[in-house]
PDB file of N, CA and C in Angstrom:
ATOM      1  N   UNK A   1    -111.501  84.338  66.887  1.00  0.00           N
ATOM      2  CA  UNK A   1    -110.332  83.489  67.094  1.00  0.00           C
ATOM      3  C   UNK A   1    -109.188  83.980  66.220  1.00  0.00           C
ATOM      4  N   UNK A   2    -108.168  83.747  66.892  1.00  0.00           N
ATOM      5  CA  UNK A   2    -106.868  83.945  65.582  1.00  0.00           C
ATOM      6  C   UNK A   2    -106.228  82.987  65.202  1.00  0.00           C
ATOM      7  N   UNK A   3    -105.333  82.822  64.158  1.00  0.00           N
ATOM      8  CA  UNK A   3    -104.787  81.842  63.525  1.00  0.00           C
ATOM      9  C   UNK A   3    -104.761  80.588  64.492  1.00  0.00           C
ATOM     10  N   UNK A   4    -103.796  80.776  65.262  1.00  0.00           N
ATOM     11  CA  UNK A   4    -103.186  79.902  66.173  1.00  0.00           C
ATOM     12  C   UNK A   4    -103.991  79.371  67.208  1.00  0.00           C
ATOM     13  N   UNK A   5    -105.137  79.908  67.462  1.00  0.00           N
ATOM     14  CA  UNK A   5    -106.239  78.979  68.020  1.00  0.00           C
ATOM     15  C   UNK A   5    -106.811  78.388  67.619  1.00  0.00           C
ATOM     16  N   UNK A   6    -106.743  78.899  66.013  1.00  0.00           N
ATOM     17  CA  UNK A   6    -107.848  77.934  65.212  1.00  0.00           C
ATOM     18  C   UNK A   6    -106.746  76.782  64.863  1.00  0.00           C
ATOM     19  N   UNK A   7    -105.571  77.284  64.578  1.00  0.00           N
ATOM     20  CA  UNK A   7    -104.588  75.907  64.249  1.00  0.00           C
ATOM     21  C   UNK A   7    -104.554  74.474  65.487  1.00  0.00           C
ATOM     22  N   UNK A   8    -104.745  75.188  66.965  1.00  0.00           N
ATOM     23  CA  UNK A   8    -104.567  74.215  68.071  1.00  0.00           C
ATOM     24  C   UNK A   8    -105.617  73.733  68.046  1.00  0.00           C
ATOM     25  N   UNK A   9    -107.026  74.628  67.511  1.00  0.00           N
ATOM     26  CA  UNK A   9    -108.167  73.588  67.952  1.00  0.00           C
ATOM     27  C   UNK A   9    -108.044  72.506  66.793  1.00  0.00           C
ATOM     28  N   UNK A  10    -107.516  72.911  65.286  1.00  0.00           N
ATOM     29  CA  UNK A  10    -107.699  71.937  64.507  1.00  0.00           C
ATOM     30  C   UNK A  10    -106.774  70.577  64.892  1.00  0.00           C
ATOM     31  N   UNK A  11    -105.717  71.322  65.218  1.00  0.00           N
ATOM     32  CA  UNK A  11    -104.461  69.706  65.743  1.00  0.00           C
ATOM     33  C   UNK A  11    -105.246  69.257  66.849  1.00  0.00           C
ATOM     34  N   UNK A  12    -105.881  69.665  67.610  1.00  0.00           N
ATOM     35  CA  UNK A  12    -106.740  68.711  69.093  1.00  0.00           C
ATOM     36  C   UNK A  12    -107.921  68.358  67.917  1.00  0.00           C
ATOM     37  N   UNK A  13    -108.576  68.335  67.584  1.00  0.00           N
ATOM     38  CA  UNK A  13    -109.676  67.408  66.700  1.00  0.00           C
ATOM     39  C   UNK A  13    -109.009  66.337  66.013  1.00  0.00           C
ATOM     40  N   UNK A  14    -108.348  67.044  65.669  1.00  0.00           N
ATOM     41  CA  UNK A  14    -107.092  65.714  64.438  1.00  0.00           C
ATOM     42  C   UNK A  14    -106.305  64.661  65.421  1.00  0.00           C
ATOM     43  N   UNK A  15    -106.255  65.052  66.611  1.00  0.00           N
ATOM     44  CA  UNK A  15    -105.633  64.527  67.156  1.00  0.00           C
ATOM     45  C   UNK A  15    -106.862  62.989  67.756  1.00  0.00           C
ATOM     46  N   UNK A  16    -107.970  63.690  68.487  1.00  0.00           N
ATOM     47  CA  UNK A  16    -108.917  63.090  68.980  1.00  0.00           C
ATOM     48  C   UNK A  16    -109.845  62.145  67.985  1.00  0.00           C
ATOM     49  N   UNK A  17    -109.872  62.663  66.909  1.00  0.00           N
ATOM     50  CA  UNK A  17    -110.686  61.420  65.156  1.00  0.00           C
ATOM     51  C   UNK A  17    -109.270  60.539  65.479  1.00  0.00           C
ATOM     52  N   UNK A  18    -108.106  60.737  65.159  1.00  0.00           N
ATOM     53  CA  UNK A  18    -106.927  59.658  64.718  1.00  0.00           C
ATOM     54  C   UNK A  18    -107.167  58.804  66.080  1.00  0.00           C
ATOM     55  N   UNK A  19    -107.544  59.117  67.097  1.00  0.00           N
ATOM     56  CA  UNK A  19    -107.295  58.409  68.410  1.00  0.00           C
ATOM     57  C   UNK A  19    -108.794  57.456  68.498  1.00  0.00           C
ATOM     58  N   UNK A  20    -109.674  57.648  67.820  1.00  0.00           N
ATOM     59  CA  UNK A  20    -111.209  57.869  68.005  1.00  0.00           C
ATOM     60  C   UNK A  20    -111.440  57.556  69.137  1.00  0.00           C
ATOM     61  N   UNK A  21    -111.073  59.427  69.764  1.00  0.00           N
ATOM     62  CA  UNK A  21    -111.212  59.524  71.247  1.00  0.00           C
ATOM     63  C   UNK A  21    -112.440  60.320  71.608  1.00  0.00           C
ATOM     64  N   UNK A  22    -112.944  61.069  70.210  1.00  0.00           N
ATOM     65  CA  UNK A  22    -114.052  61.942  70.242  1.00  0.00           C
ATOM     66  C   UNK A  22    -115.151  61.998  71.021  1.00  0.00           C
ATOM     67  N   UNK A  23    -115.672  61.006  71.324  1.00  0.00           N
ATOM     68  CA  UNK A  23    -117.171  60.829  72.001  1.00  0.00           C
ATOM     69  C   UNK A  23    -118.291  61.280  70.911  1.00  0.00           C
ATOM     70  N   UNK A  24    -119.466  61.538  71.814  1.00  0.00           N
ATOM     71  CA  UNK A  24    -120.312  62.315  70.838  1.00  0.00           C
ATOM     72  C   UNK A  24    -120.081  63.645  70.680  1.00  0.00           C
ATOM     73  N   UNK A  25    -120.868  64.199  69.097  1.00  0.00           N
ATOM     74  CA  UNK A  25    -120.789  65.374  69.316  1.00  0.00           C
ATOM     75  C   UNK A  25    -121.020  66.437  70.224  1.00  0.00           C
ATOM     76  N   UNK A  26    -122.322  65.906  71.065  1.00  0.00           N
ATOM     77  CA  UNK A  26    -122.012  66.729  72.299  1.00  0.00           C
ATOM     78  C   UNK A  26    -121.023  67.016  73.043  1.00  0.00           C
ATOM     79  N   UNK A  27    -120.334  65.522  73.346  1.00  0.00           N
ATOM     80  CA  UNK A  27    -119.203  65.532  74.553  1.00  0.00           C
ATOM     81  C   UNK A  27    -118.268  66.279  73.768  1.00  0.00           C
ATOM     82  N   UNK A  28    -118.028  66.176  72.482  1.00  0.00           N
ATOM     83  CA  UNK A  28    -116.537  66.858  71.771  1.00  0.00           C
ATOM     84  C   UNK A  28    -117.159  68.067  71.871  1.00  0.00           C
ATOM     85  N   UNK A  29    -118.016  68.755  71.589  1.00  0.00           N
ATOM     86  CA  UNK A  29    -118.531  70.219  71.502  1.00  0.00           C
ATOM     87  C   UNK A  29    -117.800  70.662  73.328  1.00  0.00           C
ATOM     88  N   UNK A  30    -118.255  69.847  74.035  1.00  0.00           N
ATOM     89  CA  UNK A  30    -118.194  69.987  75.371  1.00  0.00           C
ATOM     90  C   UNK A  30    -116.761  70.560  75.905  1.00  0.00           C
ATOM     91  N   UNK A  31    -115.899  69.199  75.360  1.00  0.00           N
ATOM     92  CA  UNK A  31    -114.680  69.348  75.436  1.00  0.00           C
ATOM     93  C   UNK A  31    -113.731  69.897  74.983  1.00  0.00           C
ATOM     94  N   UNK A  32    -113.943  70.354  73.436  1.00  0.00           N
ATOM     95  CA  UNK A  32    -113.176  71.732  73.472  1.00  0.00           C
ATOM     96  C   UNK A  32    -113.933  73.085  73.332  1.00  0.00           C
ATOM     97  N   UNK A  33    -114.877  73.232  74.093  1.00  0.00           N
ATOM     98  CA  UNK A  33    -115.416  74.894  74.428  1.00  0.00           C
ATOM     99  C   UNK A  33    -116.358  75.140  73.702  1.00  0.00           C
ATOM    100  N   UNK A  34    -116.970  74.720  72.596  1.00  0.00           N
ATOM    101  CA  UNK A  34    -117.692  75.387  71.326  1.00  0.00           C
ATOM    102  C   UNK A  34    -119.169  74.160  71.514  1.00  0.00           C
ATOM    103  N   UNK A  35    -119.694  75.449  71.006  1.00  0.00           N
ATOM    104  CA  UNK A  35    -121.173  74.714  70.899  1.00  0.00           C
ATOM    105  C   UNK A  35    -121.104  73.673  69.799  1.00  0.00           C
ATOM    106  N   UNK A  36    -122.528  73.368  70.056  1.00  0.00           N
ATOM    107  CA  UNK A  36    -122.766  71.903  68.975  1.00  0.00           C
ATOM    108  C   UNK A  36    -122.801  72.130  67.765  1.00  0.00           C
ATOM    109  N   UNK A  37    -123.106  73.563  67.210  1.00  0.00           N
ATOM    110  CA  UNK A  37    -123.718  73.828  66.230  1.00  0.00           C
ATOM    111  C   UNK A  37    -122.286  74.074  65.614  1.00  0.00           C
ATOM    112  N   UNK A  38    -121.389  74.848  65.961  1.00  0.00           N
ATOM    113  CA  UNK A  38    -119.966  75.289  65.697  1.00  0.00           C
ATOM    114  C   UNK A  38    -119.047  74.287  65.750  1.00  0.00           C
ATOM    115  N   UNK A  39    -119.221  72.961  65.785  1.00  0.00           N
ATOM    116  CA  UNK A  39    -118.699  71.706  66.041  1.00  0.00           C
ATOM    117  C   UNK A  39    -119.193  71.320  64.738  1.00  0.00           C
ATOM    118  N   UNK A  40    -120.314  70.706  64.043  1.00  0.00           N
ATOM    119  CA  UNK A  40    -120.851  70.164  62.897  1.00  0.00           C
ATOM    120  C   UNK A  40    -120.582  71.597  61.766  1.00  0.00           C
ATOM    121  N   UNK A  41    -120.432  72.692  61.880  1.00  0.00           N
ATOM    122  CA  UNK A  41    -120.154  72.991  61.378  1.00  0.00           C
ATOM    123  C   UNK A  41    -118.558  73.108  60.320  1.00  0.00           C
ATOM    124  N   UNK A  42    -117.827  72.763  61.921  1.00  0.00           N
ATOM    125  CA  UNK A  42    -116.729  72.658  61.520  1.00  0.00           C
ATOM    126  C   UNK A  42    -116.146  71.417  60.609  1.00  0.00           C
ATOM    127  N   UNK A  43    -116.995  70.074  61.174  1.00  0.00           N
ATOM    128  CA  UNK A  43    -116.882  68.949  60.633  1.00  0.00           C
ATOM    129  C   UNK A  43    -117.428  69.110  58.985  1.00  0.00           C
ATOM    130  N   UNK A  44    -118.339  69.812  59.050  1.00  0.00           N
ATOM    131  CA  UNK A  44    -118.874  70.033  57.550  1.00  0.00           C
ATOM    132  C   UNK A  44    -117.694  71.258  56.330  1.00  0.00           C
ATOM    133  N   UNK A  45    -116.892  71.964  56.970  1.00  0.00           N
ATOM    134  CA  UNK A  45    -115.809  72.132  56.891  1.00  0.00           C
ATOM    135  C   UNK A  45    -114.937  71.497  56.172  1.00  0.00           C
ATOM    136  N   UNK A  46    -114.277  70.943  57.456  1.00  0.00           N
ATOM    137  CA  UNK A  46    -113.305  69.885  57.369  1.00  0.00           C
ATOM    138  C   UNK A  46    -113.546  68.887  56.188  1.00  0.00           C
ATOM    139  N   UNK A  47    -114.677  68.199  56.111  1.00  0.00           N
ATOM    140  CA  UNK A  47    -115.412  67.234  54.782  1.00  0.00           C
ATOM    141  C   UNK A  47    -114.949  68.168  53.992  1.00  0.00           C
ATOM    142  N   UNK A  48    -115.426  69.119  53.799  1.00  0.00           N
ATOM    143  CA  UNK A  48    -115.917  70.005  52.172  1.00  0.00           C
ATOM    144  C   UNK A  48    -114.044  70.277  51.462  1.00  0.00           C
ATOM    145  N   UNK A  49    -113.248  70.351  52.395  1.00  0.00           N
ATOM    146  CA  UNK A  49    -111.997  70.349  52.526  1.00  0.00           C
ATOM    147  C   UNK A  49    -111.110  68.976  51.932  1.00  0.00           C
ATOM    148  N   UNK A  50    -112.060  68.076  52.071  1.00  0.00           N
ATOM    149  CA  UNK A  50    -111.309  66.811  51.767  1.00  0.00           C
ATOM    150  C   UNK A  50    -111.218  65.776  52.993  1.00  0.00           C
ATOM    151  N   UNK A  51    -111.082  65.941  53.945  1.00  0.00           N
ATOM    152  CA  UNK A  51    -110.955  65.439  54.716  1.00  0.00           C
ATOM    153  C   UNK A  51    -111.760  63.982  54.939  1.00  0.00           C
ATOM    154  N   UNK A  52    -111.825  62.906  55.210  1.00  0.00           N
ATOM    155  CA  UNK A  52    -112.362  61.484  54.877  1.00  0.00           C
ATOM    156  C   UNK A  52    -112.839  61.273  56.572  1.00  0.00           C
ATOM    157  N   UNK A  53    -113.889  62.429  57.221  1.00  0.00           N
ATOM    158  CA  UNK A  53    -114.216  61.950  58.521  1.00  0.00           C
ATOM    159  C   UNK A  53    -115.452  61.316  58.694  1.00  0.00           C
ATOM    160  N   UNK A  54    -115.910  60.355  59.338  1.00  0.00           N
ATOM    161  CA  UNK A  54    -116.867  59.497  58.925  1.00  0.00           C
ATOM    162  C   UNK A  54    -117.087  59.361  60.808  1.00  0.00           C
ATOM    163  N   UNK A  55    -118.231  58.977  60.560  1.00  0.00           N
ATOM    164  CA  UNK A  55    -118.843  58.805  62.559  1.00  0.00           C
ATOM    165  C   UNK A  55    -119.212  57.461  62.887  1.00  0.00           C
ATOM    166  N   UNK A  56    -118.559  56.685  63.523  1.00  0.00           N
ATOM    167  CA  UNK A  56    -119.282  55.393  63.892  1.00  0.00           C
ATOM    168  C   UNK A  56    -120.038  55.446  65.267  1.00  0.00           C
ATOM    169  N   UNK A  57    -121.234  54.737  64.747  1.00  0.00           N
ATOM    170  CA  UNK A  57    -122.877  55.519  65.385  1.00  0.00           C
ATOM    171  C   UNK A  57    -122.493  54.411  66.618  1.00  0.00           C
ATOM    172  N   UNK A  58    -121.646  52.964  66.074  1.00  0.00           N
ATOM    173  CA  UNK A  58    -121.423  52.171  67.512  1.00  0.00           C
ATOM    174  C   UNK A  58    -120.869  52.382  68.587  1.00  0.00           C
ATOM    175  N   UNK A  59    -119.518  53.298  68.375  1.00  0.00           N
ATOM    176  CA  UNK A  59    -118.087  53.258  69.304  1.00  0.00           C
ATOM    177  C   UNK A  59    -118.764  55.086  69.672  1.00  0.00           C
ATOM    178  N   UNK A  60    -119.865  55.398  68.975  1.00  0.00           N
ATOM    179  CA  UNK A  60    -119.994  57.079  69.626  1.00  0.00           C
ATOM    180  C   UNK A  60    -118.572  57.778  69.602  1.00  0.00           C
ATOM    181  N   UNK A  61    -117.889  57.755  67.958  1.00  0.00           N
ATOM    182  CA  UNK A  61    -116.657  58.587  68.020  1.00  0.00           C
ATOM    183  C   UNK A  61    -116.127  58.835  66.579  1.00  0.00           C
ATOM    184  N   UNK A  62    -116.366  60.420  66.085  1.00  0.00           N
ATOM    185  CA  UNK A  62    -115.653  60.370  64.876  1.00  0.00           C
ATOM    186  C   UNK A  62    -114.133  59.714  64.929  1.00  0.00           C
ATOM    187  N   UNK A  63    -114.291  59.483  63.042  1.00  0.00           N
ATOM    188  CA  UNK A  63    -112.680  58.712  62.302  1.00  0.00           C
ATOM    189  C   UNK A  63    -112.388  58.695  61.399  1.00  0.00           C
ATOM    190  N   UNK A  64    -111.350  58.761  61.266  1.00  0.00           N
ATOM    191  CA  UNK A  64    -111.413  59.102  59.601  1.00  0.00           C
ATOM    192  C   UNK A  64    -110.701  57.539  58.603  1.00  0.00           C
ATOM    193  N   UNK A  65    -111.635  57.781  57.793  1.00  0.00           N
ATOM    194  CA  UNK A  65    -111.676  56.405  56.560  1.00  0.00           C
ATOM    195  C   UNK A  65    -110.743  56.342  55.760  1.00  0.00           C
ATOM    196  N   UNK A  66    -109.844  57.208  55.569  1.00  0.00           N
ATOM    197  CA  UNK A  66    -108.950  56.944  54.951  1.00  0.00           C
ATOM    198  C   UNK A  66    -107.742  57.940  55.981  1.00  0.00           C
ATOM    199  N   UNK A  67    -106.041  57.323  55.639  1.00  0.00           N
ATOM    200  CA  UNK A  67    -105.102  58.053  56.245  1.00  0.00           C
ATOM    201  C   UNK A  67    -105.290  59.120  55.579  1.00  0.00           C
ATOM    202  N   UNK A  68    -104.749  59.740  57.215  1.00  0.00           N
ATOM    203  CA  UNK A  68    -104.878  61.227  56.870  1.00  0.00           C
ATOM    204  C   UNK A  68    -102.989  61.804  57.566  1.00  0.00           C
ATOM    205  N   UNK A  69    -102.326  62.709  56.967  1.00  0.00           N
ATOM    206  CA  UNK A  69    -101.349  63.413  57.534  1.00  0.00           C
ATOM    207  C   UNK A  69    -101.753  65.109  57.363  1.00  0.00           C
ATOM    208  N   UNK A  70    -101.326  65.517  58.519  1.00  0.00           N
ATOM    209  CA  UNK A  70    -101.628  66.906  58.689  1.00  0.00           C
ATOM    210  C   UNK A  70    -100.377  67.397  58.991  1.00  0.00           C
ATOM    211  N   UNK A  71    -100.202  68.361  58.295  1.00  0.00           N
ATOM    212  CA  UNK A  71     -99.006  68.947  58.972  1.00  0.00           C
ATOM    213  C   UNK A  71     -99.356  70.643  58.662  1.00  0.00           C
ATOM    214  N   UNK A  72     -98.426  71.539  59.686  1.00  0.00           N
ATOM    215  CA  UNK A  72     -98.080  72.805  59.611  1.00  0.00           C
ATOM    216  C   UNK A  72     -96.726  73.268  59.626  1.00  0.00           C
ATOM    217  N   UNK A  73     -97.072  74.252  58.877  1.00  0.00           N
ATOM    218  CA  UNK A  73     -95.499  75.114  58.838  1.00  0.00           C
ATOM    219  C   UNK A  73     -95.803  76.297  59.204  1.00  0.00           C
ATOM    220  N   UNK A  74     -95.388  77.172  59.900  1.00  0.00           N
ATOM    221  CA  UNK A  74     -95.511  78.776  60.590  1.00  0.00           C
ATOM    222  C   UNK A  74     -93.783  79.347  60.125  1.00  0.00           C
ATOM    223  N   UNK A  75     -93.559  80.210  59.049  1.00  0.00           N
ATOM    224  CA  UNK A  75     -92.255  80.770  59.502  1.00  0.00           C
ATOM    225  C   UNK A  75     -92.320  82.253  59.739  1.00  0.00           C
ATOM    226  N   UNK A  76     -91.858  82.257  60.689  1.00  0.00           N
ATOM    227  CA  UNK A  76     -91.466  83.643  61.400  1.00  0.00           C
ATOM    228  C   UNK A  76     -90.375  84.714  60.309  1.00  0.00           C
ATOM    229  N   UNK A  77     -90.281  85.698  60.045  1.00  0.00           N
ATOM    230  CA  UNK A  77     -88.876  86.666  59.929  1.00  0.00           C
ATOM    231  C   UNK A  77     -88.631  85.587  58.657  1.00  0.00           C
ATOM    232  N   UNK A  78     -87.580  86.257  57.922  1.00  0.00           N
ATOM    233  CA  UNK A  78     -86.744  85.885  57.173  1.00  0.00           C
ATOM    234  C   UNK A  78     -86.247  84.968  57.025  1.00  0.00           C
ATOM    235  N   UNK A  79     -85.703  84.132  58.262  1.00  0.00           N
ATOM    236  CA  UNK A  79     -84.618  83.103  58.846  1.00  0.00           C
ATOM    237  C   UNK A  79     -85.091  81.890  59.369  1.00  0.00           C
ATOM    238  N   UNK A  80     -86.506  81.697  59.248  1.00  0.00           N
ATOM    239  CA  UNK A  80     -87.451  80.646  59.542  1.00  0.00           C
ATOM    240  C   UNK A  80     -87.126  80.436  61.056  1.00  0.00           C
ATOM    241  N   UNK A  81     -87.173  81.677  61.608  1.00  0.00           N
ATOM    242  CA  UNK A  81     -86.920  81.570  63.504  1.00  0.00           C
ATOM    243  C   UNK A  81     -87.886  80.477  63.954  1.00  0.00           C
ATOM    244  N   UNK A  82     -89.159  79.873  63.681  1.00  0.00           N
ATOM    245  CA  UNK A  82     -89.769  78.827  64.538  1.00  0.00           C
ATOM    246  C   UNK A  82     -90.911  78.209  63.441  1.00  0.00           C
ATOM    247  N   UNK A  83     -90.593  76.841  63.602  1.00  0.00           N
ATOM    248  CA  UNK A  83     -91.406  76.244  62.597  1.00  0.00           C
ATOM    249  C   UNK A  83     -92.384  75.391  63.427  1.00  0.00           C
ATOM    250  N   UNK A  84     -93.534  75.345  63.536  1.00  0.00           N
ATOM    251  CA  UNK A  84     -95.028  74.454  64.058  1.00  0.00           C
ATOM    252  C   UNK A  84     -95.568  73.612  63.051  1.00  0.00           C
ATOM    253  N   UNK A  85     -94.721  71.895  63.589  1.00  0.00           N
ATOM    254  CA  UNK A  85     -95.282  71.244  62.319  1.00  0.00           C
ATOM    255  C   UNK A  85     -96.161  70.473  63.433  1.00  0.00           C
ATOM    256  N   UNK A  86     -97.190  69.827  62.869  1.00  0.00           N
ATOM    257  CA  UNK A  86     -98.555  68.923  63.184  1.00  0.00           C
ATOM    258  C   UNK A  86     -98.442  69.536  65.052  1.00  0.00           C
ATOM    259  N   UNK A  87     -98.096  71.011  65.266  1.00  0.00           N
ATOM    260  CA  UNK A  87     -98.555  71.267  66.567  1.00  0.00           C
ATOM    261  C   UNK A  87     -97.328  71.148  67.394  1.00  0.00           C
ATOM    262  N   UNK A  88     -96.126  70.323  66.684  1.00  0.00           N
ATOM    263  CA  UNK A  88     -95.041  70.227  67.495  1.00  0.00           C
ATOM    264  C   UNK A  88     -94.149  71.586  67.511  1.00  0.00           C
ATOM    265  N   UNK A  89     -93.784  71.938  68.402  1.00  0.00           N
ATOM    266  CA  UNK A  89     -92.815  72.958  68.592  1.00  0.00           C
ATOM    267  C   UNK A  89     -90.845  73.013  68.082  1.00  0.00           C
ATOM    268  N   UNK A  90     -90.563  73.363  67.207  1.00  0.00           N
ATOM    269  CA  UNK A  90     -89.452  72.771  66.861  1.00  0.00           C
ATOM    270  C   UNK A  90     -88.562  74.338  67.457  1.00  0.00           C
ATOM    271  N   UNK A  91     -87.556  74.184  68.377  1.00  0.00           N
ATOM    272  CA  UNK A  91     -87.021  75.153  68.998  1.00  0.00           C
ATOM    273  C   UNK A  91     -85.558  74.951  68.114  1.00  0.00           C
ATOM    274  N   UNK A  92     -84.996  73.906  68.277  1.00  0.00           N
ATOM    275  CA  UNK A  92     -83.638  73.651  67.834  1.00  0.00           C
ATOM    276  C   UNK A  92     -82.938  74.665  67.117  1.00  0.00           C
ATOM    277  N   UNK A  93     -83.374  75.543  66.060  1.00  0.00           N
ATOM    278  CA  UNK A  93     -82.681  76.622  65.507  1.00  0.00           C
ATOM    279  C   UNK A  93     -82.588  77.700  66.584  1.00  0.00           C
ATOM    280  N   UNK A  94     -83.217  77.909  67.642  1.00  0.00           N
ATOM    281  CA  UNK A  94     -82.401  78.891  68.145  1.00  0.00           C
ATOM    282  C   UNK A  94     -81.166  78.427  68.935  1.00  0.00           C
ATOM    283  N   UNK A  95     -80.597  77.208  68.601  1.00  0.00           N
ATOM    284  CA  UNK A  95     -79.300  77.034  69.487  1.00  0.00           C
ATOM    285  C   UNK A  95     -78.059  77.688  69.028  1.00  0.00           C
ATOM    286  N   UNK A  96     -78.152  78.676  67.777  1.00  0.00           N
ATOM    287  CA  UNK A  96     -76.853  79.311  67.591  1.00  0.00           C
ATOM    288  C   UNK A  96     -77.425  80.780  67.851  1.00  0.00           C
ATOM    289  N   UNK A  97     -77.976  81.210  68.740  1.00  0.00           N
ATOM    290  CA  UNK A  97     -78.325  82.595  68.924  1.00  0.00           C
ATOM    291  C   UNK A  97     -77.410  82.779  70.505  1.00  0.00           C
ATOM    292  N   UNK A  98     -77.174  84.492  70.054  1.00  0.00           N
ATOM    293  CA  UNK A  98     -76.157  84.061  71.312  1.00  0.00           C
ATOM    294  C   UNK A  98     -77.331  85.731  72.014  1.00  0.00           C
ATOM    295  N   UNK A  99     -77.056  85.896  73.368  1.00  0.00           N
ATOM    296  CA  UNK A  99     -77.426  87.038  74.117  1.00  0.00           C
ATOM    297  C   UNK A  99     -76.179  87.433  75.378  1.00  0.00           C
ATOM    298  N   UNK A 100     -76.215  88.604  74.841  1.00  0.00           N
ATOM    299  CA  UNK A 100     -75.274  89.014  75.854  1.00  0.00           C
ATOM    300  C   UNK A 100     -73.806  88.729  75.989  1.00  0.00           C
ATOM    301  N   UNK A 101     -73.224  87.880  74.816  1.00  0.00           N
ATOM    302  CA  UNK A 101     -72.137  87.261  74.490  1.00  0.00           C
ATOM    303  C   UNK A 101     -72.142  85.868  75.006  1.00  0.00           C
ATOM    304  N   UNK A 102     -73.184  85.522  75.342  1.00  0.00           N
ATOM    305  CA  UNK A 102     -73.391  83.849  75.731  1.00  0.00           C
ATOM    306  C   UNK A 102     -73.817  83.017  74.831  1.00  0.00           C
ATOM    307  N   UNK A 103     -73.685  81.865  74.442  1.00  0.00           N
ATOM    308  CA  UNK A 103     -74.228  80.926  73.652  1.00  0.00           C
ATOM    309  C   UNK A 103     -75.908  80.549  74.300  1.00  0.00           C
ATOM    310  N   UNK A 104     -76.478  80.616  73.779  1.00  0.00           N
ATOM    311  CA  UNK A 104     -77.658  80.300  74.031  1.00  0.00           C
ATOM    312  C   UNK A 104     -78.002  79.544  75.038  1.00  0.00           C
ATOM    313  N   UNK A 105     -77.634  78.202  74.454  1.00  0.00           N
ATOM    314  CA  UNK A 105     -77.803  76.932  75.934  1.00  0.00           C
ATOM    315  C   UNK A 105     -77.370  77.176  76.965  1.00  0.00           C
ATOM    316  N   UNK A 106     -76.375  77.888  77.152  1.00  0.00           N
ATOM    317  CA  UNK A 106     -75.130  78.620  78.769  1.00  0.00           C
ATOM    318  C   UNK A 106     -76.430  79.575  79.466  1.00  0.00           C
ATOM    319  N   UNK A 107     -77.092  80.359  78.183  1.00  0.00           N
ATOM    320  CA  UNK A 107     -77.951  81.248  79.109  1.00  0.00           C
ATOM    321  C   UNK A 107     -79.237  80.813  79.504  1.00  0.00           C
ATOM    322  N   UNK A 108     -79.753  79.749  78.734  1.00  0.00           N
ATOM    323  CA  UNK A 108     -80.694  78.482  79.419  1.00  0.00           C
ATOM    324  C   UNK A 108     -80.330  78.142  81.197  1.00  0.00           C
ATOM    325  N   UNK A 109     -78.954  77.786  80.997  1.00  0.00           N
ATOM    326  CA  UNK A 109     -78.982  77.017  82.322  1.00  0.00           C
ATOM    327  C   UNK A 109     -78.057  78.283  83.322  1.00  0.00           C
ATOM    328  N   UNK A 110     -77.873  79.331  82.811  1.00  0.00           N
ATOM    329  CA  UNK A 110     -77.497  80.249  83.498  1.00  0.00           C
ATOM    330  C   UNK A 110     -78.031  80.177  85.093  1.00  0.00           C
ATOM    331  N   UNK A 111     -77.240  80.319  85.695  1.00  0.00           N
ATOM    332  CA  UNK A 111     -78.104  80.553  87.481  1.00  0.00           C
ATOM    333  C   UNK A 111     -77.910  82.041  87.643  1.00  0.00           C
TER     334      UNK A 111
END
């Protein structure tokens, strides 16, 4: 895997404990691609990391026991061309880039 898959699979887990949308570990193993074993592993991970994820054996869905905020930062180049916080895509800095002598947004909606 490279960075950025491992970053999306971690924001889809983080996403699915905060929701406690998980299911069992099977079904979550299921649902994002990875075996069972590579699933508890990861959770054992994630714990050893700090992380406060805890399993309720009733609702069949990890959660975590205490708030949790996750965030990311990715900067590109020099000029912080694109920043990926908690998975969100923040484009807005390229609105002063121009191509071709166009302002950016003009060449967005260019026909």
């Amino acid at each position: 895997m490279n960075i950025f898959t491992d970053l999306f699979l971690l924001q889809r887990i983080d996403n699915l404990i905060r929701t406690r949308a998980t299911g069992t570990p099977i079904q979550l193993a299921e649902r994002l691609g990875i075996s069972e074993r590579k699933l508890y592993r990861l959770m054992g991970d994630f714990r050893d990391q700090g992380f406060p994820i805890a399993y309720d054996k009733q609702a069949d869905t990890y959660y975590y026991s205490e708030l949790v905020k996750i965030e990311f930062s990715i900067l590109v180049g020099q000029e912080n061309l694109m920043t990926i916080r908690g998975g969100e895509k923040k484009f807005d800095i390229f609105s002063g880039l121009t191509d071709f002598g166009r302002e950016w947004p003009d060449f967005c909606n260019a026909s």
